[in-house]
N, C-alpha and C. Protein backbone atom coordinates (compact mmCIF):
# COMPACT_ATOMS: atom_id res chain seq x y z
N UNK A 1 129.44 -109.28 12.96
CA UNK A 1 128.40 -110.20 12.52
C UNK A 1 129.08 -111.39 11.85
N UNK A 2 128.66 -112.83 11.90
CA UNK A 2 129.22 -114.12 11.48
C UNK A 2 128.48 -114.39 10.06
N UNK A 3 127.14 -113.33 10.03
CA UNK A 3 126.75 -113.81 8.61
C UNK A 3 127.79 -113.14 7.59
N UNK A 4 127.96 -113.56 6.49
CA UNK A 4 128.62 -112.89 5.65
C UNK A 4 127.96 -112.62 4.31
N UNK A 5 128.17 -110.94 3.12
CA UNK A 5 127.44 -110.91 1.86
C UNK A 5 127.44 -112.06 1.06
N UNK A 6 126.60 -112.34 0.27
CA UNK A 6 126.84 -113.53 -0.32
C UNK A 6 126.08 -115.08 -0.08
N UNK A 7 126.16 -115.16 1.28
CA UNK A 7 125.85 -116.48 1.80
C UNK A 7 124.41 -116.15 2.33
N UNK A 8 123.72 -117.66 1.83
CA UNK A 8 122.04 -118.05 2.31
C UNK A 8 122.10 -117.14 3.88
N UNK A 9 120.91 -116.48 4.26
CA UNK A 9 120.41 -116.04 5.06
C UNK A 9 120.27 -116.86 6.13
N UNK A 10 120.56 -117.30 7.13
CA UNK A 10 120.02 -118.77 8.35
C UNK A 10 118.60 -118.54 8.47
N UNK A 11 118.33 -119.16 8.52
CA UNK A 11 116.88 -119.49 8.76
C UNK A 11 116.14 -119.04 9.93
N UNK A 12 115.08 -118.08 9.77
CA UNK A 12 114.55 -117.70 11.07
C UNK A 12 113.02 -118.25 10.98
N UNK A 13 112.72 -118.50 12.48
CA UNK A 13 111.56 -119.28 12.76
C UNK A 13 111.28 -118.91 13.96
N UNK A 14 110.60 -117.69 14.33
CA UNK A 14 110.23 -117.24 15.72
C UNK A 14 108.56 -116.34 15.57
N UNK A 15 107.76 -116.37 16.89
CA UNK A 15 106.74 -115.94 17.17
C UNK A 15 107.08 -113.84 16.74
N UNK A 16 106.11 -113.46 16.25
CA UNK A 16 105.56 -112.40 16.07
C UNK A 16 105.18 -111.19 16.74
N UNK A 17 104.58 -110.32 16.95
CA UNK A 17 104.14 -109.72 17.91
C UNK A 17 102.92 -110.04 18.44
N UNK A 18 101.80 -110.81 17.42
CA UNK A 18 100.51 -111.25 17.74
C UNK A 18 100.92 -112.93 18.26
N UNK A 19 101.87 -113.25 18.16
CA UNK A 19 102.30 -114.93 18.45
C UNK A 19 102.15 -115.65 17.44
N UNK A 20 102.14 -115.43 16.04
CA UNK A 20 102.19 -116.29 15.08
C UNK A 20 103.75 -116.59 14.75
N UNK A 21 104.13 -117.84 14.32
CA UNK A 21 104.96 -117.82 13.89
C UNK A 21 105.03 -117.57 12.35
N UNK A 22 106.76 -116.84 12.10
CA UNK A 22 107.00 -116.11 10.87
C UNK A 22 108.11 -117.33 10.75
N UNK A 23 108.35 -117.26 9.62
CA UNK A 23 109.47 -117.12 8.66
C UNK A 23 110.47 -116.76 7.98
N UNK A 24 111.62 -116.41 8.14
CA UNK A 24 112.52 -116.04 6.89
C UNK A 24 112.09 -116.21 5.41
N UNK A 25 111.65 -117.73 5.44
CA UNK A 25 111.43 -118.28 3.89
C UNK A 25 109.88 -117.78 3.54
N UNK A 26 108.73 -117.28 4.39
CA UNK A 26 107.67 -116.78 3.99
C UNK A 26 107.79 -115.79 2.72
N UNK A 27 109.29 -115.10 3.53
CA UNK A 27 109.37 -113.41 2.47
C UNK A 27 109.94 -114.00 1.53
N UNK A 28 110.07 -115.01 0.72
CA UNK A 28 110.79 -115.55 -0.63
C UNK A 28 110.59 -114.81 -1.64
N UNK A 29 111.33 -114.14 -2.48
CA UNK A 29 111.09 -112.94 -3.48
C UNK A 29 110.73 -111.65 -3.40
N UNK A 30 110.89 -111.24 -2.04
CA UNK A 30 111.20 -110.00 -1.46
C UNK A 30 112.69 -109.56 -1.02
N UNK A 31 112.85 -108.19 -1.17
CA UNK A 31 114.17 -108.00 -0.41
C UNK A 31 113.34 -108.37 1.23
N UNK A 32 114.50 -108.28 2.54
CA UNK A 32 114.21 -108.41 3.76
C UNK A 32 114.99 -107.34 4.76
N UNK A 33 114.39 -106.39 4.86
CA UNK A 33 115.50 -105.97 5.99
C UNK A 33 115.53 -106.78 7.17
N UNK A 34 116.41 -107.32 7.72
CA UNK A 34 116.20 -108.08 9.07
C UNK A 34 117.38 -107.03 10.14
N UNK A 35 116.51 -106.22 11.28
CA UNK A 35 116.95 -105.90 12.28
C UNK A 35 117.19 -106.12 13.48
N UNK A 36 118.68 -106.14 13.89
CA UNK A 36 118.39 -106.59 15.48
C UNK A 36 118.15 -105.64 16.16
N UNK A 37 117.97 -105.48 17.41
CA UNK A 37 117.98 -104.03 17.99
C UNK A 37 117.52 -104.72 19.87
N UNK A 38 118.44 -103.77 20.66
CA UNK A 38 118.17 -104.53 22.03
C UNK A 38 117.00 -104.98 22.88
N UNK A 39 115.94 -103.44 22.66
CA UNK A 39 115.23 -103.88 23.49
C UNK A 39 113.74 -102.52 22.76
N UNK A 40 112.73 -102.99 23.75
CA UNK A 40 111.29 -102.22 22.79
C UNK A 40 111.16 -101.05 23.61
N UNK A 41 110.79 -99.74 23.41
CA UNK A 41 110.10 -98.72 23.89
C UNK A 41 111.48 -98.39 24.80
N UNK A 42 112.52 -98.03 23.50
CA UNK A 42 114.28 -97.42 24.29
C UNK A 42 114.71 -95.78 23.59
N UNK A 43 114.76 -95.17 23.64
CA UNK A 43 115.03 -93.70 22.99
C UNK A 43 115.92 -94.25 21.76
N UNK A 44 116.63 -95.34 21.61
CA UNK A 44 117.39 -95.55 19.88
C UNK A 44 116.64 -96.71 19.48
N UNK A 45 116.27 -97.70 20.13
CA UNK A 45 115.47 -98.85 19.60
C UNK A 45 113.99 -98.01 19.10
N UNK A 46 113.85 -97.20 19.78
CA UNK A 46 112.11 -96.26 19.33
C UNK A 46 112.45 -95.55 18.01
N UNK A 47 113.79 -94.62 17.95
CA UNK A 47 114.41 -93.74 16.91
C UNK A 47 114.03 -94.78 15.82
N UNK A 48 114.79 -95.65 16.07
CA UNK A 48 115.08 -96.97 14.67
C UNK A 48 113.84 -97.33 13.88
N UNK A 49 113.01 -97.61 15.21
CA UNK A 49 111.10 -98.38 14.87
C UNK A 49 110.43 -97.46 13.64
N UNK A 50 110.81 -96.04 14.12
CA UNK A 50 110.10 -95.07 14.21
C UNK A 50 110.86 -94.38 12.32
N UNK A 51 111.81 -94.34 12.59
CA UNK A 51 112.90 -94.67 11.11
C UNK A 51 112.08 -95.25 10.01
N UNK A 52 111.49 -96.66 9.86
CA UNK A 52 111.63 -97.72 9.06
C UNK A 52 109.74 -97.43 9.10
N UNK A 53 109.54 -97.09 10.24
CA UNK A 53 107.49 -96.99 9.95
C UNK A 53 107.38 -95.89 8.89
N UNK A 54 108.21 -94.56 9.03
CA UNK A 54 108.23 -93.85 8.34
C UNK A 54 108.24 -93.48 7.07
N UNK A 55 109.27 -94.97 6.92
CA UNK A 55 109.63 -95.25 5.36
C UNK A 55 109.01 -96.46 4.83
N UNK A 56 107.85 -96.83 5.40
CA UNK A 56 107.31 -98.50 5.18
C UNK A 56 106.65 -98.05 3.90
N UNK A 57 106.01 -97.37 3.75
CA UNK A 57 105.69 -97.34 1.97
C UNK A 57 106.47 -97.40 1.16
N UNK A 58 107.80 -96.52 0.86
CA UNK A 58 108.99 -96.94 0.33
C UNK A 58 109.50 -98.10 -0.01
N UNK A 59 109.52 -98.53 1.06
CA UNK A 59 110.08 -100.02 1.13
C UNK A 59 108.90 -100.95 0.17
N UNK A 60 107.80 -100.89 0.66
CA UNK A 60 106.80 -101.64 0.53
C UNK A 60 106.67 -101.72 -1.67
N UNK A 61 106.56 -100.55 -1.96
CA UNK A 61 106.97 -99.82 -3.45
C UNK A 61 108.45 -100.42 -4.33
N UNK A 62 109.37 -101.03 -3.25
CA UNK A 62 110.37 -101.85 -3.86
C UNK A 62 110.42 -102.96 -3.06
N UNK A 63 109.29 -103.59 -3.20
CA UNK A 63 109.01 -105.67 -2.76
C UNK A 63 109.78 -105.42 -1.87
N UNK A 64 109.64 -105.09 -1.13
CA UNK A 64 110.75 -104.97 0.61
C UNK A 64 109.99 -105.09 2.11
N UNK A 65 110.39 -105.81 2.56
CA UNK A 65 109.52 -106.11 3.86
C UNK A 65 110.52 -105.65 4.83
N UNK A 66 109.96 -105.49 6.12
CA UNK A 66 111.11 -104.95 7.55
C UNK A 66 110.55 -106.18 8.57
N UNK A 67 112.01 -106.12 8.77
CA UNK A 67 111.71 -107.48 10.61
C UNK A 67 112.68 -106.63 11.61
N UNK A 68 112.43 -106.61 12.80
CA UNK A 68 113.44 -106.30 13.86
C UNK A 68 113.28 -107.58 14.47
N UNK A 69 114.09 -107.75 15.31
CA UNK A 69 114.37 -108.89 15.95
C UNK A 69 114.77 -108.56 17.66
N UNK A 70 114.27 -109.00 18.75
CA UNK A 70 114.74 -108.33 19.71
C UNK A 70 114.39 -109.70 21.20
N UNK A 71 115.32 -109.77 21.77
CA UNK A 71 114.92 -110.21 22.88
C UNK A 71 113.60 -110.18 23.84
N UNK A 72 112.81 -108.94 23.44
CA UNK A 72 111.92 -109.12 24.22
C UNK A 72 110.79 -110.22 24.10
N UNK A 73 109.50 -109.85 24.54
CA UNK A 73 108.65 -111.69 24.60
C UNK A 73 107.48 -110.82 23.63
N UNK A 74 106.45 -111.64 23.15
CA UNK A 74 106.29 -111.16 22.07
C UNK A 74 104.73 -110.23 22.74
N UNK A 75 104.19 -110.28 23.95
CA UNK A 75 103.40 -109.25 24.60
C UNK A 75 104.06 -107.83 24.30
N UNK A 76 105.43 -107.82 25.01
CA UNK A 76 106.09 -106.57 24.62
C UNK A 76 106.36 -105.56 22.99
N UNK A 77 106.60 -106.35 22.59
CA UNK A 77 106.33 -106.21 21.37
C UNK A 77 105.04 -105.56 20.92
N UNK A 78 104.15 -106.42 20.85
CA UNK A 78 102.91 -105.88 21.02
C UNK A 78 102.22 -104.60 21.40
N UNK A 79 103.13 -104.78 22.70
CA UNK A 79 102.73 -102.88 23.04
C UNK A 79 103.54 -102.07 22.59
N UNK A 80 104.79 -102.45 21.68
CA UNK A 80 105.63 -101.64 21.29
C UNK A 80 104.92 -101.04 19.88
N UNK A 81 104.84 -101.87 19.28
CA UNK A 81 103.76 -102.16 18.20
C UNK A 81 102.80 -100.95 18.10
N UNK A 82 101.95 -101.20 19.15
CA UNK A 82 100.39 -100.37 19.20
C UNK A 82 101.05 -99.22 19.14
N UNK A 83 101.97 -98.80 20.63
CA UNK A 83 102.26 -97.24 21.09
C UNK A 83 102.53 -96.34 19.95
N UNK A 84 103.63 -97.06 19.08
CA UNK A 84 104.11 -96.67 17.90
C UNK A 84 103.49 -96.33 16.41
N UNK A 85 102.31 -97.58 16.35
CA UNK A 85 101.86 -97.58 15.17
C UNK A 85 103.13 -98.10 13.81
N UNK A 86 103.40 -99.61 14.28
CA UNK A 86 104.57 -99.67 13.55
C UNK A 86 103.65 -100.83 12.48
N UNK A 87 104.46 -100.77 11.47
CA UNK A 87 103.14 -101.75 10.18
C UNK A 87 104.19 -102.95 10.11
N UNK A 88 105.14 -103.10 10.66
CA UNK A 88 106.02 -103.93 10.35
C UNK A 88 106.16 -105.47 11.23
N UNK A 89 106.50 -106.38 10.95
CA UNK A 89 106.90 -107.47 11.73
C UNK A 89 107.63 -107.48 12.86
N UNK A 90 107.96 -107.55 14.34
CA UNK A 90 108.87 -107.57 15.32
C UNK A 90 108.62 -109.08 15.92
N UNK A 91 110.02 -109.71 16.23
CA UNK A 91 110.17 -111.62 16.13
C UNK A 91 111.02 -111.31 17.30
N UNK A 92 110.16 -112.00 18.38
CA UNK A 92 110.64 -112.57 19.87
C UNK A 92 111.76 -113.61 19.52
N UNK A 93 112.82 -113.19 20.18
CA UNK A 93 114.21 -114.18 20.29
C UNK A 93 114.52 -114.33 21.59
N UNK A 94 113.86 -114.94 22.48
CA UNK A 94 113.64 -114.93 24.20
C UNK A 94 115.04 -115.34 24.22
N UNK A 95 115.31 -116.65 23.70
CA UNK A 95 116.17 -117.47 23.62
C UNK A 95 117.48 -117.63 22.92
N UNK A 96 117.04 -116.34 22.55
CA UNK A 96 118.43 -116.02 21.54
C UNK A 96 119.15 -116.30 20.30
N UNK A 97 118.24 -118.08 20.04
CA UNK A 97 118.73 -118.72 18.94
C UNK A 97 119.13 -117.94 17.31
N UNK A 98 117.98 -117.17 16.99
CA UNK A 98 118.33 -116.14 15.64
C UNK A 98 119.92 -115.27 16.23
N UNK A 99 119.34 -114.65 17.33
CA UNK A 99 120.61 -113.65 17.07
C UNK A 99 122.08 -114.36 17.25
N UNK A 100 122.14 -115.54 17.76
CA UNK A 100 123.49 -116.42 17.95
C UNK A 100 123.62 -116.78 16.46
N UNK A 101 122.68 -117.22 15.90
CA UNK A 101 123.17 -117.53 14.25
C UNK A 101 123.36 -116.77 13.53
N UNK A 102 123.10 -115.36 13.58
CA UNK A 102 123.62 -114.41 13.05
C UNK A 102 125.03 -113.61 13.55
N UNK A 103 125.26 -114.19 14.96
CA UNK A 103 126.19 -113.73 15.40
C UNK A 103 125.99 -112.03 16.07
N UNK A 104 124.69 -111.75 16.45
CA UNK A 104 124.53 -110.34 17.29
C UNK A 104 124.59 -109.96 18.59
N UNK A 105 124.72 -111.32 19.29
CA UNK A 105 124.86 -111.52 20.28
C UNK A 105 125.99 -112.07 21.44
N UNK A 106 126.30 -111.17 22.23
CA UNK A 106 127.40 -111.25 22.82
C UNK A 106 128.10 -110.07 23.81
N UNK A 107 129.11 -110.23 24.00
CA UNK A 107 129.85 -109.02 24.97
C UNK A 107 129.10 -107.51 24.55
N UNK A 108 128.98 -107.08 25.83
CA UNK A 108 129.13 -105.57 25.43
C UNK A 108 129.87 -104.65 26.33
N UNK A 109 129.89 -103.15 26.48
CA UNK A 109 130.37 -102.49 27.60
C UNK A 109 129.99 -101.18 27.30
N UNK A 110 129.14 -101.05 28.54
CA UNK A 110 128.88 -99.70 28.49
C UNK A 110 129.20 -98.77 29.91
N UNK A 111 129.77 -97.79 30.30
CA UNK A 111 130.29 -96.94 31.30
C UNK A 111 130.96 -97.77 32.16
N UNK A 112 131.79 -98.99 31.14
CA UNK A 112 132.76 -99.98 32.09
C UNK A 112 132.71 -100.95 32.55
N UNK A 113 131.06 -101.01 32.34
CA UNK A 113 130.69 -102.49 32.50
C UNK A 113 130.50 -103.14 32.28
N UNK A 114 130.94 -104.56 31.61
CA UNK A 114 130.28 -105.57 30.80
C UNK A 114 129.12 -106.45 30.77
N UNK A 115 128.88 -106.80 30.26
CA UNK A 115 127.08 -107.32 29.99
C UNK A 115 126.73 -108.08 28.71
N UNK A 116 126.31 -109.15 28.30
CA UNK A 116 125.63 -110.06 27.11
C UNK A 116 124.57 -109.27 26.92
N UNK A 117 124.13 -108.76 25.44
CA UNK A 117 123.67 -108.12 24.80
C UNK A 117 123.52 -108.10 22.88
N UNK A 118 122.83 -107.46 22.87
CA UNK A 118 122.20 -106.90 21.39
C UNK A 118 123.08 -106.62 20.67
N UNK A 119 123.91 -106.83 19.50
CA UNK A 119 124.58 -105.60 19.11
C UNK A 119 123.36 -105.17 17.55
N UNK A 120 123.29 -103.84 17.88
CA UNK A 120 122.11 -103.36 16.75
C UNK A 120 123.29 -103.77 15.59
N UNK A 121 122.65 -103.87 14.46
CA UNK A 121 123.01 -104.55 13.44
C UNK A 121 122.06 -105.35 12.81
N UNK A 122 122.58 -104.76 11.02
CA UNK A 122 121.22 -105.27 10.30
C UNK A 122 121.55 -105.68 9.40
N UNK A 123 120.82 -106.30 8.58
CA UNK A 123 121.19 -107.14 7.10
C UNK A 123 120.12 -107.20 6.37
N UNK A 124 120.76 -107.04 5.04
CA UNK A 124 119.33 -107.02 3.66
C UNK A 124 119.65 -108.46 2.89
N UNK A 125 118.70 -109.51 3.23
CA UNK A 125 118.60 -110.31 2.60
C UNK A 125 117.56 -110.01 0.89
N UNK A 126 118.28 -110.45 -0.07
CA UNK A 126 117.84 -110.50 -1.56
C UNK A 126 116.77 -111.53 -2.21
N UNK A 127 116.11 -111.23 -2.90
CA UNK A 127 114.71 -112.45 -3.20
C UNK A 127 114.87 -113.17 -3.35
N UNK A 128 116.18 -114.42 -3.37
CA UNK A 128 116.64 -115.25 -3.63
C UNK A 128 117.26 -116.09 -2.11
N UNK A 129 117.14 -115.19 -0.88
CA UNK A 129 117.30 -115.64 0.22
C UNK A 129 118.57 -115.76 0.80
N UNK A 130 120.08 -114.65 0.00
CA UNK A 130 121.32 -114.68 0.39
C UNK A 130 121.20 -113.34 0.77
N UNK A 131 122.34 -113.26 1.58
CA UNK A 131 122.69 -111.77 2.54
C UNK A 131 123.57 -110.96 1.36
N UNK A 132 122.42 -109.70 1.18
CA UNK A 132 123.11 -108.64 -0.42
C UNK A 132 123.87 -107.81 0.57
N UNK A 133 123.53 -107.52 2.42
CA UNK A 133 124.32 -106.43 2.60
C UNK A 133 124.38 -106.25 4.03
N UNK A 134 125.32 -106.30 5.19
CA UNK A 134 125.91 -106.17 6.19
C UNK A 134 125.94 -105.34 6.78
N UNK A 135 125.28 -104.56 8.01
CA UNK A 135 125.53 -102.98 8.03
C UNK A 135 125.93 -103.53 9.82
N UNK A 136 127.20 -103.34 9.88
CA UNK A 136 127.62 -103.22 11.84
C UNK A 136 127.36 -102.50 12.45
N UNK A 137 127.71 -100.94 12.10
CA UNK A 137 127.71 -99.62 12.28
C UNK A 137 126.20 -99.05 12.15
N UNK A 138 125.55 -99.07 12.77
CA UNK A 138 123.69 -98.73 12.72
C UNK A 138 123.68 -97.36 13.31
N UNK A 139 123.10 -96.26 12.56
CA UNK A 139 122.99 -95.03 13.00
C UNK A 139 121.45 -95.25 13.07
N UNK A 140 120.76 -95.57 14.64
CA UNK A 140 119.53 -95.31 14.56
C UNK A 140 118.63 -94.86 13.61
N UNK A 141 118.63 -93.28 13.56
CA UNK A 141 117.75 -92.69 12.92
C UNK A 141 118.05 -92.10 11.40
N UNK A 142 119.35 -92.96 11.11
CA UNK A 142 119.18 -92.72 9.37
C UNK A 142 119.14 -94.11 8.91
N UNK A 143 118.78 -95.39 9.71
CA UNK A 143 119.47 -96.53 9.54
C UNK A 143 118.16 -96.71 8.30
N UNK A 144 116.90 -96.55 8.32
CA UNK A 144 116.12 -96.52 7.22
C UNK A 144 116.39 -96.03 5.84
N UNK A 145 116.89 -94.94 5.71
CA UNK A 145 116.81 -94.16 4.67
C UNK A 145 118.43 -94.69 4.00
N UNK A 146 119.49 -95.14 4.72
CA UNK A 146 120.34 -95.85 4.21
C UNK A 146 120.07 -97.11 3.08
N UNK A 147 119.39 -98.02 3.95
CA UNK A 147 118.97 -99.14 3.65
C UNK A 147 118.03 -99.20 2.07
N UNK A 148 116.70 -98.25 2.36
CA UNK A 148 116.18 -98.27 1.04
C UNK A 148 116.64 -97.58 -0.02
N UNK A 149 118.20 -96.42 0.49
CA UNK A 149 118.92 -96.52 -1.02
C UNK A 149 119.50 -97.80 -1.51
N UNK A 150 120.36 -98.50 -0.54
CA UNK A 150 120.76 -99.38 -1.16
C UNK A 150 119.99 -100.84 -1.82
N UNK A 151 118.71 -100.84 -1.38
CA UNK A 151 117.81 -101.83 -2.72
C UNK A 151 117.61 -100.60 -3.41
N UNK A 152 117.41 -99.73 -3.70
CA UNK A 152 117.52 -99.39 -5.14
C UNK A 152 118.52 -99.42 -6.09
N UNK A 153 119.83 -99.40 -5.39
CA UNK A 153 120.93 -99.56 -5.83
C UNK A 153 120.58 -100.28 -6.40
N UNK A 154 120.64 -101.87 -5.57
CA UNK A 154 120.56 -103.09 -6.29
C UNK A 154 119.23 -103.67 -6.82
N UNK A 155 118.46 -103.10 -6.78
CA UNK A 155 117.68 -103.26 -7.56
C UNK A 155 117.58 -103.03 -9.50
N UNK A 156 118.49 -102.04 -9.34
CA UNK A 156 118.81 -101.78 -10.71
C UNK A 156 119.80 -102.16 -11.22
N UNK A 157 120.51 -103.13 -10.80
CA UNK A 157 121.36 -103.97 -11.27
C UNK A 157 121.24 -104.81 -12.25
């Protein structure tokens, strides 16, 4: 990832799952989880969804909001949305622009073959709108329960 701890969050400005456009700067004085993740309705992209819906009260109980971020268009989403019952925000990046400024996007290889892609990878932006925390290494289905220890961590700072 090119973002680094420490430094302002880049600015995100993309359509929703209903087509509204969101914000980065909307969530001002919230923590933010912002997730990338490849693609909607995938056995680890579902694990992940399914992770963070689980724990959305949690989060919600320490000023914390969830975004995934994903290439798909924001219809998809939508049905990713419903199937799931997810309470959270998911932001169409057709175009890629968020995940290039974050740097998630790029080479991959899987059974040898290379391909432009997702790399899952997430970041906790702080109420103040700088990146408190970097995670490369995304274990799907604990990637939630990681995350809201660490705003409590820092929350009690």
């Amino acid at each position: 990832m090119t973002v680094k701890e420490g430094q302002k969050a880049p600015a995100i400005q993309l359509e929703d799952q209903d087509g509204v456009t969101r914000k980065l700067s909307d969530y001002k004085g919230k923590w933010v989880v912002v997730y990338f993740y490849p693609k909607d309705d995938t056995p680890g992209c579902t694990k992940e969804a399914c992770a963070f819906r689980d724990e959305y009260k949690a989060f919600g109980k320490l000023n914390a909001e969830v975004i995934g971020i994903s290439p798909d268009p924001v219809d998809k989403h939508g049905k990713f949305v419903t199937k799931f019952d997810l309470p959270f925000t998911l932001l169409a990046d057709e175009e890629k622009k968020v995940m290039n400024a974050y740097g998630v996007w790029g080479k991959k290889k899987f059974m040898g073959r290379e391909y432009e892609g997702v790399y899952r990878q997430s970041l906790l932006v702080d109420p103040k709108g700088k990146v408190a925390k970097v995670y490369e290494k995304v274990k799907p289905d604990a990637h939630a329960a990681d995350v809201l220890a660490d705003i409590e961590e820092m929350s009690d700072r």
